[in-house]
C-alpha atoms as a PDB file:
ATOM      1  CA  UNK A   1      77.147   0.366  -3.308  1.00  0.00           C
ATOM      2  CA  UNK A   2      74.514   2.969  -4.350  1.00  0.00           C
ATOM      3  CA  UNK A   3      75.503   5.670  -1.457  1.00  0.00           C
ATOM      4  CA  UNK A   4      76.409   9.354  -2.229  1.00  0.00           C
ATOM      5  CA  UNK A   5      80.101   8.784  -3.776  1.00  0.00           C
ATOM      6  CA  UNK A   6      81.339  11.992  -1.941  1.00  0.00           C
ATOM      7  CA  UNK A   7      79.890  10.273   1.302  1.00  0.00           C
ATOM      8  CA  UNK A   8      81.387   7.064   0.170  1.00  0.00           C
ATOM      9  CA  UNK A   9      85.066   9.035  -1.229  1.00  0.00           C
ATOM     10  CA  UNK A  10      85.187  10.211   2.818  1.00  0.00           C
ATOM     11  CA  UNK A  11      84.019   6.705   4.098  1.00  0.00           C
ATOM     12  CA  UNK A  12      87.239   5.572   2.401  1.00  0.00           C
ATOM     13  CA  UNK A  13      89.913   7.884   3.859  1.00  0.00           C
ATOM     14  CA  UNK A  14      88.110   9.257   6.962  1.00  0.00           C
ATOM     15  CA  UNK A  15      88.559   7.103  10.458  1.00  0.00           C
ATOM     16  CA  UNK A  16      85.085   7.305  11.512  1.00  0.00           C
ATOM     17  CA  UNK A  17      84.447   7.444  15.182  1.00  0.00           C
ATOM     18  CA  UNK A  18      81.014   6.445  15.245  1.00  0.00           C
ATOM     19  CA  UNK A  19      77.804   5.795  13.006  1.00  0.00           C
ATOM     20  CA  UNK A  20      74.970   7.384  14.453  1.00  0.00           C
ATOM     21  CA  UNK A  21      71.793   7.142  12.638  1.00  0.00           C
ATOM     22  CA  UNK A  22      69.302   9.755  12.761  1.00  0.00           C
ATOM     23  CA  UNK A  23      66.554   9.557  15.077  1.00  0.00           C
ATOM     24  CA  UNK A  24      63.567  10.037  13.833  1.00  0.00           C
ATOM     25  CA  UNK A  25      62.922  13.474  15.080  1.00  0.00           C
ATOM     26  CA  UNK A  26      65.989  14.540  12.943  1.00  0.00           C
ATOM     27  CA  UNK A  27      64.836  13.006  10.025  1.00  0.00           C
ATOM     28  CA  UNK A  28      61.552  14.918  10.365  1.00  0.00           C
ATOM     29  CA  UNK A  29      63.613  18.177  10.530  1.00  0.00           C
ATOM     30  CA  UNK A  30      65.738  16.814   7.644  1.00  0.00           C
ATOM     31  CA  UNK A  31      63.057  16.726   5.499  1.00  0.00           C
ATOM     32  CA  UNK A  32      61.000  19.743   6.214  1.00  0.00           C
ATOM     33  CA  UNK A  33      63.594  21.964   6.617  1.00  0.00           C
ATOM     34  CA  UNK A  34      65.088  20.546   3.400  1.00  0.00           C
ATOM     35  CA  UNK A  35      61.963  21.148   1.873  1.00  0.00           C
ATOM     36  CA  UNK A  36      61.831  24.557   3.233  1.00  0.00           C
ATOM     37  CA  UNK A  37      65.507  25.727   2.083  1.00  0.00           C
ATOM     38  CA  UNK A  38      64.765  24.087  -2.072  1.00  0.00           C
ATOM     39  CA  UNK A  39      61.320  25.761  -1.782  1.00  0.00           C
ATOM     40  CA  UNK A  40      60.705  29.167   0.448  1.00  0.00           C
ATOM     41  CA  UNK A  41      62.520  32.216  -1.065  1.00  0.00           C
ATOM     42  CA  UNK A  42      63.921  33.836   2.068  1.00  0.00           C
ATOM     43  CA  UNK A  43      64.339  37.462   3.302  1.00  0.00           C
ATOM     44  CA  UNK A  44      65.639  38.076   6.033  1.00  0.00           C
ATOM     45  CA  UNK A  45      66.262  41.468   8.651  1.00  0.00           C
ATOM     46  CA  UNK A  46      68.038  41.511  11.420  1.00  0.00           C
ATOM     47  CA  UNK A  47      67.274  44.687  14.276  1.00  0.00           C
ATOM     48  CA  UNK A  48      68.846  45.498  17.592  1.00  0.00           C
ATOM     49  CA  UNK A  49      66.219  46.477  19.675  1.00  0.00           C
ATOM     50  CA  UNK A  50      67.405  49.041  22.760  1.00  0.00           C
ATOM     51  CA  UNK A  51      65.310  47.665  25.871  1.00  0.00           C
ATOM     52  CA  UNK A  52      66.543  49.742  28.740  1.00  0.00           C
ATOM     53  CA  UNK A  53      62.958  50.939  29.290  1.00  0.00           C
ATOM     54  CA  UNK A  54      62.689  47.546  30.125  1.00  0.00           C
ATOM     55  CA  UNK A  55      65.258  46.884  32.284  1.00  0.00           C
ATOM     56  CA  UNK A  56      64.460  49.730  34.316  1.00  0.00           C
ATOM     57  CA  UNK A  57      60.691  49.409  34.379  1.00  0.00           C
ATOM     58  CA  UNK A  58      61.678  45.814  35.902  1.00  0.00           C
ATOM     59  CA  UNK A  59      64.054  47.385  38.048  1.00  0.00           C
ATOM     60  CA  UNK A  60      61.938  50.758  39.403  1.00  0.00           C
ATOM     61  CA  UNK A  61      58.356  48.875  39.622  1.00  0.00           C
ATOM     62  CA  UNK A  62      58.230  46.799  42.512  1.00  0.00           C
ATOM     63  CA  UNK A  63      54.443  44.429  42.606  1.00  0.00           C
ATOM     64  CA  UNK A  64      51.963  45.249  45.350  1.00  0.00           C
ATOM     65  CA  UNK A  65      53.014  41.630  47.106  1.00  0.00           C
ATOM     66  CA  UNK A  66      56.428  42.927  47.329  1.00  0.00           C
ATOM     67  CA  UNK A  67      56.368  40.725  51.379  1.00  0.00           C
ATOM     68  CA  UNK A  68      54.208  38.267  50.370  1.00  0.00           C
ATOM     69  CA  UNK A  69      56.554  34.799  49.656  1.00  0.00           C
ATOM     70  CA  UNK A  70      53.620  32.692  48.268  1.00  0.00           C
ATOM     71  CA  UNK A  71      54.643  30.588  45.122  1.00  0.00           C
ATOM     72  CA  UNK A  72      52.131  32.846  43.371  1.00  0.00           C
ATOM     73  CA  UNK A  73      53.901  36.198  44.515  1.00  0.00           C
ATOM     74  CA  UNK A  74      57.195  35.012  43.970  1.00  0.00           C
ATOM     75  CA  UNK A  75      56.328  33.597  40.433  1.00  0.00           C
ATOM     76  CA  UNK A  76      55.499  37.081  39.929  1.00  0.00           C
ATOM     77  CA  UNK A  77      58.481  39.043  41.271  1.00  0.00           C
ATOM     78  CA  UNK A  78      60.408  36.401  38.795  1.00  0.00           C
ATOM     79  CA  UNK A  79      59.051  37.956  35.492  1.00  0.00           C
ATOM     80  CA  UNK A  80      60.830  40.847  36.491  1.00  0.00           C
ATOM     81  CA  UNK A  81      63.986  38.938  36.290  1.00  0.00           C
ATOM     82  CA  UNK A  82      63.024  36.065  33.249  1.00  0.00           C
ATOM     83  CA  UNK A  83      62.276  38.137  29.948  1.00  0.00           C
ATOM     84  CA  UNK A  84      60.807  35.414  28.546  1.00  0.00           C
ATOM     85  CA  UNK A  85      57.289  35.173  28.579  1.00  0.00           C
ATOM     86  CA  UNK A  86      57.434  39.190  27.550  1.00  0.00           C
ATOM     87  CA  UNK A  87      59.295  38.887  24.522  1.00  0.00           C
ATOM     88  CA  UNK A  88      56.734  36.391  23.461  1.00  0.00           C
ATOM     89  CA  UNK A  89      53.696  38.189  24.303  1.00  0.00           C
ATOM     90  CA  UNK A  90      55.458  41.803  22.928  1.00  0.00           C
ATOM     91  CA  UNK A  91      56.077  39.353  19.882  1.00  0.00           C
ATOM     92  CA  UNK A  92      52.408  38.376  19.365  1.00  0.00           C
ATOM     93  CA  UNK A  93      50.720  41.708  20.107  1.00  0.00           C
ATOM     94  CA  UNK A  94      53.199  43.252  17.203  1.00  0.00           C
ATOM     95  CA  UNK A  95      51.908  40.085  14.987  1.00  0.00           C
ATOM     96  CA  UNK A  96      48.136  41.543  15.833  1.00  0.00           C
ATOM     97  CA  UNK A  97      48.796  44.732  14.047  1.00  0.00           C
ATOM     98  CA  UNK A  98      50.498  42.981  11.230  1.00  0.00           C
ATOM     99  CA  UNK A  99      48.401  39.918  10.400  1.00  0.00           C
ATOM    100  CA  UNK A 100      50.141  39.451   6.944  1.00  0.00           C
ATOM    101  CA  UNK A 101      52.919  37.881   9.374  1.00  0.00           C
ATOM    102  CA  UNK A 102      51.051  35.381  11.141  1.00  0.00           C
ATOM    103  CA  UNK A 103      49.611  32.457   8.885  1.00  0.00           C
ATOM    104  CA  UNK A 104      50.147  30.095   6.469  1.00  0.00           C
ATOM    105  CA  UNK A 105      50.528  29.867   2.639  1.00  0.00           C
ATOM    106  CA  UNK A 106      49.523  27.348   0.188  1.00  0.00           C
ATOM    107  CA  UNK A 107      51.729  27.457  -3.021  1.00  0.00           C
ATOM    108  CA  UNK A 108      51.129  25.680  -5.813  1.00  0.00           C
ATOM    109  CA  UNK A 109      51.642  26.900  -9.522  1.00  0.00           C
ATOM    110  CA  UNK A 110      49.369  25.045 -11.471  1.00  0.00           C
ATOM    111  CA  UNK A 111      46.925  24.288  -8.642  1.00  0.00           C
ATOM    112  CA  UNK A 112      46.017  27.516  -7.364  1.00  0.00           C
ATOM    113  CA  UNK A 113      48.740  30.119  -7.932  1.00  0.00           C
ATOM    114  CA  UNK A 114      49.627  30.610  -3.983  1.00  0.00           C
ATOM    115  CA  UNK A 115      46.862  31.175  -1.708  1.00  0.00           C
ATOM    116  CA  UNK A 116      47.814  33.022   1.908  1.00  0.00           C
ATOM    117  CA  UNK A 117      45.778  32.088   4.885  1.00  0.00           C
ATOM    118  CA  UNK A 118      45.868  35.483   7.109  1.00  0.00           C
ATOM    119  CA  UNK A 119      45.149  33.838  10.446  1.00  0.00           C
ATOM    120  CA  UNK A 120      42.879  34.904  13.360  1.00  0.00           C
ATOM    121  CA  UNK A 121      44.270  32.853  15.842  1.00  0.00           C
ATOM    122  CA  UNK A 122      48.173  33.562  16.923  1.00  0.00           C
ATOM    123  CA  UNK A 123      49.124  30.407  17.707  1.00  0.00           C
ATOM    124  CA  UNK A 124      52.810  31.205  18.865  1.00  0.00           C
ATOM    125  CA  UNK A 125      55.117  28.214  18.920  1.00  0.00           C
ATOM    126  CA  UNK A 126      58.471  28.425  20.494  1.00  0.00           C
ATOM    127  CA  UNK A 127      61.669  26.531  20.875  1.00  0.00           C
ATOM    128  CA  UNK A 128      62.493  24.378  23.750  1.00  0.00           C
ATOM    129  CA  UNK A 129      65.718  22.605  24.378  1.00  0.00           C
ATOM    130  CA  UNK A 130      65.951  18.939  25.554  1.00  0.00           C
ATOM    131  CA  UNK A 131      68.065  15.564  25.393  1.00  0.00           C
ATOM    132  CA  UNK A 132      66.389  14.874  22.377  1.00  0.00           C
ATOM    133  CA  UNK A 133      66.505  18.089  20.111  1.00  0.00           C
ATOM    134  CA  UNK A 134      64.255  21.154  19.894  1.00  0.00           C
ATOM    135  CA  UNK A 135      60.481  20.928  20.417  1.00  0.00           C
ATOM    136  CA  UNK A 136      58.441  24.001  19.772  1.00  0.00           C
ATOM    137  CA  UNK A 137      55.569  24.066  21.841  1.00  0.00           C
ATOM    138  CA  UNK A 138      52.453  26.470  20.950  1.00  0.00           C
ATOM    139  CA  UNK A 139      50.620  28.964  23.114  1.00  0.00           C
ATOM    140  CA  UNK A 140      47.349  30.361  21.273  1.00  0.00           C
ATOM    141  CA  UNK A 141      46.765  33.794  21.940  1.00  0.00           C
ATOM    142  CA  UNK A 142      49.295  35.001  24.073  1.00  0.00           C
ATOM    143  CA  UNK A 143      48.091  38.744  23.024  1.00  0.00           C
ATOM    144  CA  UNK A 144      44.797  38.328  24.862  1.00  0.00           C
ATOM    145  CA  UNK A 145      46.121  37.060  28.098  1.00  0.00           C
ATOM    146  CA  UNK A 146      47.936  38.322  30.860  1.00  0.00           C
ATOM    147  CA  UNK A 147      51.526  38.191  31.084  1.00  0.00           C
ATOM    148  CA  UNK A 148      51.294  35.494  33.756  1.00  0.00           C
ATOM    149  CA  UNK A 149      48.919  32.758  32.417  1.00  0.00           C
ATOM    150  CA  UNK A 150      51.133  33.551  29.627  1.00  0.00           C
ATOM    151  CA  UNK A 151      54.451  32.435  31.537  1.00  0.00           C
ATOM    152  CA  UNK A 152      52.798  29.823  33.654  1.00  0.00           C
ATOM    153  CA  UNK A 153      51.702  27.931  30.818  1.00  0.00           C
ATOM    154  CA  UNK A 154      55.348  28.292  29.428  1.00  0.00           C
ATOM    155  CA  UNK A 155      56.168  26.613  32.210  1.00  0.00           C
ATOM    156  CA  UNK A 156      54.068  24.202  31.840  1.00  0.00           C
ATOM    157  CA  UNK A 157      54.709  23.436  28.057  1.00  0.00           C
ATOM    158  CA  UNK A 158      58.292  23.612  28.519  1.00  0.00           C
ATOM    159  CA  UNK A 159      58.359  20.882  31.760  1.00  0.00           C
ATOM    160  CA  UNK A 160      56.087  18.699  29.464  1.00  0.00           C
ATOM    161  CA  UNK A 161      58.388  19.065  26.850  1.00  0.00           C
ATOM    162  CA  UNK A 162      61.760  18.166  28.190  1.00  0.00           C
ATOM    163  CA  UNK A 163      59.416  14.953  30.078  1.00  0.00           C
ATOM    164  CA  UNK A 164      58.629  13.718  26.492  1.00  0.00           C
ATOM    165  CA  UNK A 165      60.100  10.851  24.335  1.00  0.00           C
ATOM    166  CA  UNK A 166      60.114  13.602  21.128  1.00  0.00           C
ATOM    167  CA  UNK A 167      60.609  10.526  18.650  1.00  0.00           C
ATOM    168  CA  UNK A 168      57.333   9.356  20.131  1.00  0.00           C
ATOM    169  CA  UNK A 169      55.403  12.612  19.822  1.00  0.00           C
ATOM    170  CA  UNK A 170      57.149  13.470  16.049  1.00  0.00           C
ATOM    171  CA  UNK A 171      55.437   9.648  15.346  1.00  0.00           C
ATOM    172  CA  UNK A 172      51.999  10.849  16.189  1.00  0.00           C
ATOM    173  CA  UNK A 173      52.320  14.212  14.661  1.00  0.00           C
ATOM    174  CA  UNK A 174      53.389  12.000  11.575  1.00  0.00           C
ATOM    175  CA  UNK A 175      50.517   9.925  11.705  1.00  0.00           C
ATOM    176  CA  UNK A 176      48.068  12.876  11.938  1.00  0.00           C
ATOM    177  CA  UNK A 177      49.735  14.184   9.047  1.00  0.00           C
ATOM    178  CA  UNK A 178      49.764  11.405   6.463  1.00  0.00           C
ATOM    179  CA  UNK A 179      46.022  10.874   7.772  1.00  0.00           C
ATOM    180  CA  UNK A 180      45.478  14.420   6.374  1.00  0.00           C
ATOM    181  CA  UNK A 181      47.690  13.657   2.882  1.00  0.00           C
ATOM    182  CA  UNK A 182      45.916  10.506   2.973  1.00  0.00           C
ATOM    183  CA  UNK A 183      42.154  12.394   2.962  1.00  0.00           C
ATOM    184  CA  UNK A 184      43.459  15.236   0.500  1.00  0.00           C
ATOM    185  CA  UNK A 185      45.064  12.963  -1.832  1.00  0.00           C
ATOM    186  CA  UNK A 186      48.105  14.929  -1.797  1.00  0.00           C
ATOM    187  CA  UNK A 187      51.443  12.885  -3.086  1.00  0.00           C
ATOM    188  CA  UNK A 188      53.742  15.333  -1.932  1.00  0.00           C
ATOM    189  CA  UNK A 189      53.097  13.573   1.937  1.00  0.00           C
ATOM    190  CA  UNK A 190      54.176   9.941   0.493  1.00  0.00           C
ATOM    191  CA  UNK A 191      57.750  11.030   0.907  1.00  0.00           C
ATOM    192  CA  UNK A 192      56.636  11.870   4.974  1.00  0.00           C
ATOM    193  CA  UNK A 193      55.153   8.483   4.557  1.00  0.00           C
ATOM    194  CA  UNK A 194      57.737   6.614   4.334  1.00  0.00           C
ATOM    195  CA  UNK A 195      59.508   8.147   6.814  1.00  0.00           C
ATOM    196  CA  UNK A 196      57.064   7.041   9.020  1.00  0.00           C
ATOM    197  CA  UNK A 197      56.908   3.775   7.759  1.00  0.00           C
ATOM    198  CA  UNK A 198      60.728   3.019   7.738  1.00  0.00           C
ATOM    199  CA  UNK A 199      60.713   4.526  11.655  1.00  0.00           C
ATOM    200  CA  UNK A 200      58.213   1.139  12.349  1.00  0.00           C
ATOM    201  CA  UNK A 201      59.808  -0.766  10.496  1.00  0.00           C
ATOM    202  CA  UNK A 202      63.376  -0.503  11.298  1.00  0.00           C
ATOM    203  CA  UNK A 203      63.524   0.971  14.473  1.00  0.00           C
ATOM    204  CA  UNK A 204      66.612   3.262  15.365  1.00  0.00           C
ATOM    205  CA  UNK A 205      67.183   4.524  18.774  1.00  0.00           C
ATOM    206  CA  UNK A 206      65.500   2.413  21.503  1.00  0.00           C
ATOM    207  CA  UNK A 207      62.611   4.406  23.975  1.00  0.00           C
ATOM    208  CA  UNK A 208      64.327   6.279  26.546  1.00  0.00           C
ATOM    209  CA  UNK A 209      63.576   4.219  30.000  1.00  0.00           C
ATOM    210  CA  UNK A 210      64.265   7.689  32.239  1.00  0.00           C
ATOM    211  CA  UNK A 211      60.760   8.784  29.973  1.00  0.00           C
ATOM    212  CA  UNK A 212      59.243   5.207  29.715  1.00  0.00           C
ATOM    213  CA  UNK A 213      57.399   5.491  33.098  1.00  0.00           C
ATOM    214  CA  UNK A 214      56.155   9.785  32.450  1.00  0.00           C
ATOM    215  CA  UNK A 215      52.387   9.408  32.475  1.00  0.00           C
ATOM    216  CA  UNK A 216      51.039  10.614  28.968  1.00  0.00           C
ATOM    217  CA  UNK A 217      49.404  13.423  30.751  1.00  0.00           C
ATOM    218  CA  UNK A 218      52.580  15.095  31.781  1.00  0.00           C
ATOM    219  CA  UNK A 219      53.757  14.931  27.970  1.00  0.00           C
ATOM    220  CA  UNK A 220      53.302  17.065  25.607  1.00  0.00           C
ATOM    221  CA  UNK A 221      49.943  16.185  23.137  1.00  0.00           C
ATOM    222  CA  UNK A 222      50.503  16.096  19.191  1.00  0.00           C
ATOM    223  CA  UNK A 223      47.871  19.050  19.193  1.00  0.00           C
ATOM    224  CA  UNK A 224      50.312  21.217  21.415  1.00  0.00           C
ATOM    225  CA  UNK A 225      53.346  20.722  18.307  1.00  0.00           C
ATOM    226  CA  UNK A 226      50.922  20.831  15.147  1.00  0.00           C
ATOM    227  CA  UNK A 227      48.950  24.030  13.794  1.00  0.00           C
ATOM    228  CA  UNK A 228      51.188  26.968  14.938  1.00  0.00           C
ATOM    229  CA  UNK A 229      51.216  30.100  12.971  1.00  0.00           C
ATOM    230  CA  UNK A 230      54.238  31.665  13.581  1.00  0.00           C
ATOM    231  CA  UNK A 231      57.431  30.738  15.227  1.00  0.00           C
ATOM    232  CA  UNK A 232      59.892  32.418  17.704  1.00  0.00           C
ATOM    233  CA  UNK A 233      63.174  30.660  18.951  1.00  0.00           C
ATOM    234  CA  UNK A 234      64.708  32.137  21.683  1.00  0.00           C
ATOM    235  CA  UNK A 235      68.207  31.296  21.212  1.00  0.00           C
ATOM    236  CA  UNK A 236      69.387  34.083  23.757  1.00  0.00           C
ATOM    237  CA  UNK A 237      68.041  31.721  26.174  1.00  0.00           C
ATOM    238  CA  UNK A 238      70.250  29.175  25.749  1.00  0.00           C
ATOM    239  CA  UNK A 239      73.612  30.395  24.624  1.00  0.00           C
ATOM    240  CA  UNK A 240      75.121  33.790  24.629  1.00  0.00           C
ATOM    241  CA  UNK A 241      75.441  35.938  21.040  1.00  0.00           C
ATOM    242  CA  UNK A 242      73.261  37.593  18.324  1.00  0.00           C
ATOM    243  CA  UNK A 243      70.730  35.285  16.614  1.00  0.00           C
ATOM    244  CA  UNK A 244      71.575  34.217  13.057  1.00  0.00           C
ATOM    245  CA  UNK A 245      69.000  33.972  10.206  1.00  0.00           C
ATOM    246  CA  UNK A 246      66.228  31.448  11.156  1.00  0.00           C
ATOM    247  CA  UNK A 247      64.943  28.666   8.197  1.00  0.00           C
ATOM    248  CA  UNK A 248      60.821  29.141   8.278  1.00  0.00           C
ATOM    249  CA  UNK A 249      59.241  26.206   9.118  1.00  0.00           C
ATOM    250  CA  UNK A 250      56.753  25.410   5.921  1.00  0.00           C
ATOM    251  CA  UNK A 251      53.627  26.338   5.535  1.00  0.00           C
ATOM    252  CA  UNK A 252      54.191  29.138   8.026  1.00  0.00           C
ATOM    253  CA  UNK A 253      55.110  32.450   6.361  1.00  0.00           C
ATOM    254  CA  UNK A 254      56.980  33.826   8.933  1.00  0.00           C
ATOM    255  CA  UNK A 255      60.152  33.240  11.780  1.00  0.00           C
ATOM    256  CA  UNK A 256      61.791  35.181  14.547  1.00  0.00           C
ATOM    257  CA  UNK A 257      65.210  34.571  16.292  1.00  0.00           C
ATOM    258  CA  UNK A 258      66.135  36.243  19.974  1.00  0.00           C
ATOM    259  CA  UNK A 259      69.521  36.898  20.957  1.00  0.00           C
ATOM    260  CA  UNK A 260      70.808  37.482  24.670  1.00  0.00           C
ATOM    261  CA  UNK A 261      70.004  40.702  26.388  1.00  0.00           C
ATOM    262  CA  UNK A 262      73.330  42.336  26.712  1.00  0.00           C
ATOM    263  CA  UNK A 263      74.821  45.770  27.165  1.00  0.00           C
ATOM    264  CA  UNK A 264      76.583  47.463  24.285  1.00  0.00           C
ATOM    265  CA  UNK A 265      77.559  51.059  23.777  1.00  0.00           C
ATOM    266  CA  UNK A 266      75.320  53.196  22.119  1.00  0.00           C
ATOM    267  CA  UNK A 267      75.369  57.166  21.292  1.00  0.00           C
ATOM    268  CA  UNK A 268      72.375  58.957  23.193  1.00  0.00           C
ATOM    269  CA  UNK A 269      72.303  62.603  22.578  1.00  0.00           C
ATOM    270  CA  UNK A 270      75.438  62.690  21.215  1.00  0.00           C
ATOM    271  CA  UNK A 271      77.721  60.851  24.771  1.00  0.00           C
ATOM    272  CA  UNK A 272      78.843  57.167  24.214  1.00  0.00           C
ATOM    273  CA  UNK A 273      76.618  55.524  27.207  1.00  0.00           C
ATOM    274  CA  UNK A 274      76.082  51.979  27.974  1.00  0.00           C
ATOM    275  CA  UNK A 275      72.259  50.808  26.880  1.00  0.00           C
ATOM    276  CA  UNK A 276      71.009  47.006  27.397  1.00  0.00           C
ATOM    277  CA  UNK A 277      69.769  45.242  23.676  1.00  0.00           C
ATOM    278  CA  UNK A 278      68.815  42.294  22.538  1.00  0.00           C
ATOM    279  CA  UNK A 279      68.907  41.303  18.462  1.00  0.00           C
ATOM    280  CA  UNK A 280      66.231  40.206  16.835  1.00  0.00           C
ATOM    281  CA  UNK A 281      65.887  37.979  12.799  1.00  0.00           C
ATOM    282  CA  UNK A 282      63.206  37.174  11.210  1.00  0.00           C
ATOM    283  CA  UNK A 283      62.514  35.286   8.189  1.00  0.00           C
ATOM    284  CA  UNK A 284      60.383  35.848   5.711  1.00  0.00           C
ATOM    285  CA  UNK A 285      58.490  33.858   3.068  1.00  0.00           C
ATOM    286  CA  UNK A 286      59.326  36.275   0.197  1.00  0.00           C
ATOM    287  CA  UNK A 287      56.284  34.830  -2.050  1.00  0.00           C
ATOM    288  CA  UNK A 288      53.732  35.823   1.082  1.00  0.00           C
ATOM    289  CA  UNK A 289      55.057  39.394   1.434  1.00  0.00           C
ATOM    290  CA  UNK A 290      57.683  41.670   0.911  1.00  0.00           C
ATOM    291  CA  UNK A 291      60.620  43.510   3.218  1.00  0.00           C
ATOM    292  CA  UNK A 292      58.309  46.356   3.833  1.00  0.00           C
ATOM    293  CA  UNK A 293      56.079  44.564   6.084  1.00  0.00           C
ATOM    294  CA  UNK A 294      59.078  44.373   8.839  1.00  0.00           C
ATOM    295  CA  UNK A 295      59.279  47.429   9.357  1.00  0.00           C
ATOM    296  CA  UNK A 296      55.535  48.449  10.960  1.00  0.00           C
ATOM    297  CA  UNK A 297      56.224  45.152  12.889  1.00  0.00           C
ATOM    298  CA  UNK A 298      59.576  46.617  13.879  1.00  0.00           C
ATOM    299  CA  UNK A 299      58.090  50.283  14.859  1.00  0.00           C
ATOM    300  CA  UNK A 300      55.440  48.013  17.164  1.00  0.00           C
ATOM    301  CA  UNK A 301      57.895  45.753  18.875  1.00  0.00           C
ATOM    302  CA  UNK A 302      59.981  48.865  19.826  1.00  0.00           C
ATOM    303  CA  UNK A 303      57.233  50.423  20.756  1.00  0.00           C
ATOM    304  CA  UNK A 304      55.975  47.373  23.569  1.00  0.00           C
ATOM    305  CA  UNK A 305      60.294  47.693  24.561  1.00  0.00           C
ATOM    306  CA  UNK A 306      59.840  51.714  25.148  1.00  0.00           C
ATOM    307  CA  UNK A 307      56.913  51.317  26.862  1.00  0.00           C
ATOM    308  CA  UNK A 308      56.805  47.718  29.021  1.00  0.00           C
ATOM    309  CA  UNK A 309      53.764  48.222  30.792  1.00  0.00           C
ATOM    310  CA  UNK A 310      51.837  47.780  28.112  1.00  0.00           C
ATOM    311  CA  UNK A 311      52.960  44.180  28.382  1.00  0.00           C
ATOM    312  CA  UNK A 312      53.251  44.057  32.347  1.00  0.00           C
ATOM    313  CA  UNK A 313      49.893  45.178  33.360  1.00  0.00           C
ATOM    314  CA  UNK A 314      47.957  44.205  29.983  1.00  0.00           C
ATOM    315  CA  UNK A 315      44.776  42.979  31.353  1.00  0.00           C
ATOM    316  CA  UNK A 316      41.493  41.313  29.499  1.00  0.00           C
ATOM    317  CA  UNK A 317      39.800  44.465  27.533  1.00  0.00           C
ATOM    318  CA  UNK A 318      42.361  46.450  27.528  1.00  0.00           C
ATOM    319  CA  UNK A 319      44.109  47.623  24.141  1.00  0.00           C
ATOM    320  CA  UNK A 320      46.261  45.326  22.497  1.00  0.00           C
END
C-alpha cells in the first residue's frame, strides 16, 4: 500500500532477486542530482581534442633525473606516462581565463532573480572510484601550483578517498549542510533533513569493518567534499570510450567529462594519419551563461594540448 503503482505493477509479475536499499550516499546523489535534472536547464558540447603534442612532448622530453631512481624522481618520470594530474591543471588554467565557468549560482525568482557568484578560488573537484560509489575530492588552485604538488596531492586525496566509509563522510557533509539551512532559514534543506534524519534513525547498510579501524586522519575531511567550484570526472580513467553528457552538480554552474586517450584517424594536410585524442563534455547551467562561453574555454584548453609545457614546467610566477 501507498508505493509507486508502476513499482508495485512490476513487484507483482517481476521475480525479484534481491532488495537492496540505498545507502545513504545514493540517496544523497538521488536527491541532488534529481534536483539538478527538474531544475538546471542544460547545454551541453562535446569536443575531441587532438593531443599528440602531448604525447610526444612526454615522449621526446626526458627530466634532468633521468638515472636518479628516488621515489621523488620516479614520481616524476610517471607524469609522463599518467595524464592525469595535467588534464586537471590544463582544465583549471582554461577556467582562469574564463571565470564565468567556475562558480556558483543562486536562483531564485521571487527572491532575487538569479544571482552568479564568479569565483576567485578554483576549487577543482574530481571523481574518484571506490567500493562505495564516486567521491569527488577538491584541489584548490591547481592553476597556481606545479604540476607535481598538483599530482601528489591527487594521490593523496584519492588514497584517502577509497580508505573512507563515504556513508560516514556524506553524514557529516549532511550535517554541515542542514546546520547552514538551519542558520539561513531556508526550507528547501528540510527535504536533505530528513534524509539525514531517516539515515539515524533507520540505519541501512552496516559500517564497513575493512574501514572501521582507518584512523580519521587518513580519511578524507567533510571540508575536502564541500565548497568546490567546478567539477571534472575523468571517466577515461576508468573505462574505455567517449564521455557522455555530465548532470552539473547544483549550485555549481559548470561540469566536464574526460574520455580515454586513444588514437583515431584524422586528415592532416590533406593524408589520413593516425593522431592520439581524447573527448571532452561539459555541461552547462544555461541560466548562468550561454554556448558561446565554450568556445574561448575550448580555444584555451587546445591551446595548453598544443603546447604541454606550459603545463609541465609551469612554475610559481610564471604566466598562467
Amino acid at each position: 500500500m501507498f508505493q509507486d503503482y508502476k513499482v508495485a505493477y512490476l513487484r507483482e509479475r517481476v521475480t525479484v532477486k534481491e532488495k537492496r536499499h540505498l545507502s545513504f550516499l545514493r540517496q544523497s546523489v538521488a536527491y541532488f542530482l534529481s534536483q539538478s535534472a527538474r531544475k538546471i536547464p542544460h547545454a551541453a558540447f562535446v569536443n575531441t581534442f587532438d593531443v599528440t603534442p602531448l604525447i610526444d612532448y612526454t615522449r621526446g622530453s626526458t627530466p634532468q633525473d633521468a638515472n636518479d631512481s628516488s621515489e621523488e624522481a620516479l614520481f616524476k618520470r610517471a607524469l609522463r606516462k599518467n595524464y592525469s594530474a595535467f588534464f586537471l591543471k590544463a582544465v583549471a588554467h582554461a577556467l582562469y581565463h574564463v571565470p564565468s565557468m567556475n562558480g556558483f549560482i543562486d536562483y531564485h525568482l521571487f527572491r532575487n532573480g538569479g544571482t552568479l557568484y564568479v569565483a576567485d578560488d578554483i576549487n577543482l573537484s574530481f571523481t574518484v572510484h571506490t567500493k562505495f560509489g564516486v567521491l569527488k575530492p577538491i584541489l584548490r588552485n591547481p592553476h597556481q601550483r606545479t604540476l607535481e604538488e598538483v599530482a601528489h596531492e591527487m594521490r593523496d586525496l584519492a588514497r584517502r578517498a577509497r580508505r573512507t566509509d563515504a556513508n560516514q563522510l556524506y553524514q557529516r557533509a549532511g550535517m554541515a549542510y542542514v546546520k547552514t539551512a538551519l542558520r539561513q532559514f531556508d526550507l528547501s534543506g528540510l527535504g536533505a533533513l530528513w534524509i539525514l534524519l531517516r539515515s539515524f534513525l533507520w540505519a541501512r547498510p552496516k559500517p564497513d569493518p575493512e574501514l572501521a579501524q582507518t584512523p580519521l586522519d587518513k580519511q578524507l575531511k567533510v571540508e575536502e567534499i564541500l565548497g568546490a567550484t567546478c567539477t571534472l570526472a575523468n571517466v577515461g580513467m576508468m573505462a574505455p570510450g567517449h564521455q557522455t553528457v555530465t548532470v552539473i552538480i547544483p549550485p555549481e554552474v559548470m561540469m566536464f567529462g574526460l574520455g580515454d586517450l586513444h588514437q583515431e584517424p584524422r586528415v592532416i594536410h590533406g593524408e589520413v594519419v593516425p593522431r592520439y585524442v581524447v573527448t571532452m563534455c561539459g555541461s552547462m547551467d544555461h541560466r548562468a551563461m550561454d554556448g558561446g562561453e565554450a568556445f574561448p574555454f575550448v580555444n584555451h584548453f587546445q591551446r595548453y594540448m598544443d603546447n604541454p609545457a606550459l603545463i609541465y614546467e609551469w612554475q610559481p610566477g610564471d604566466e598562467v
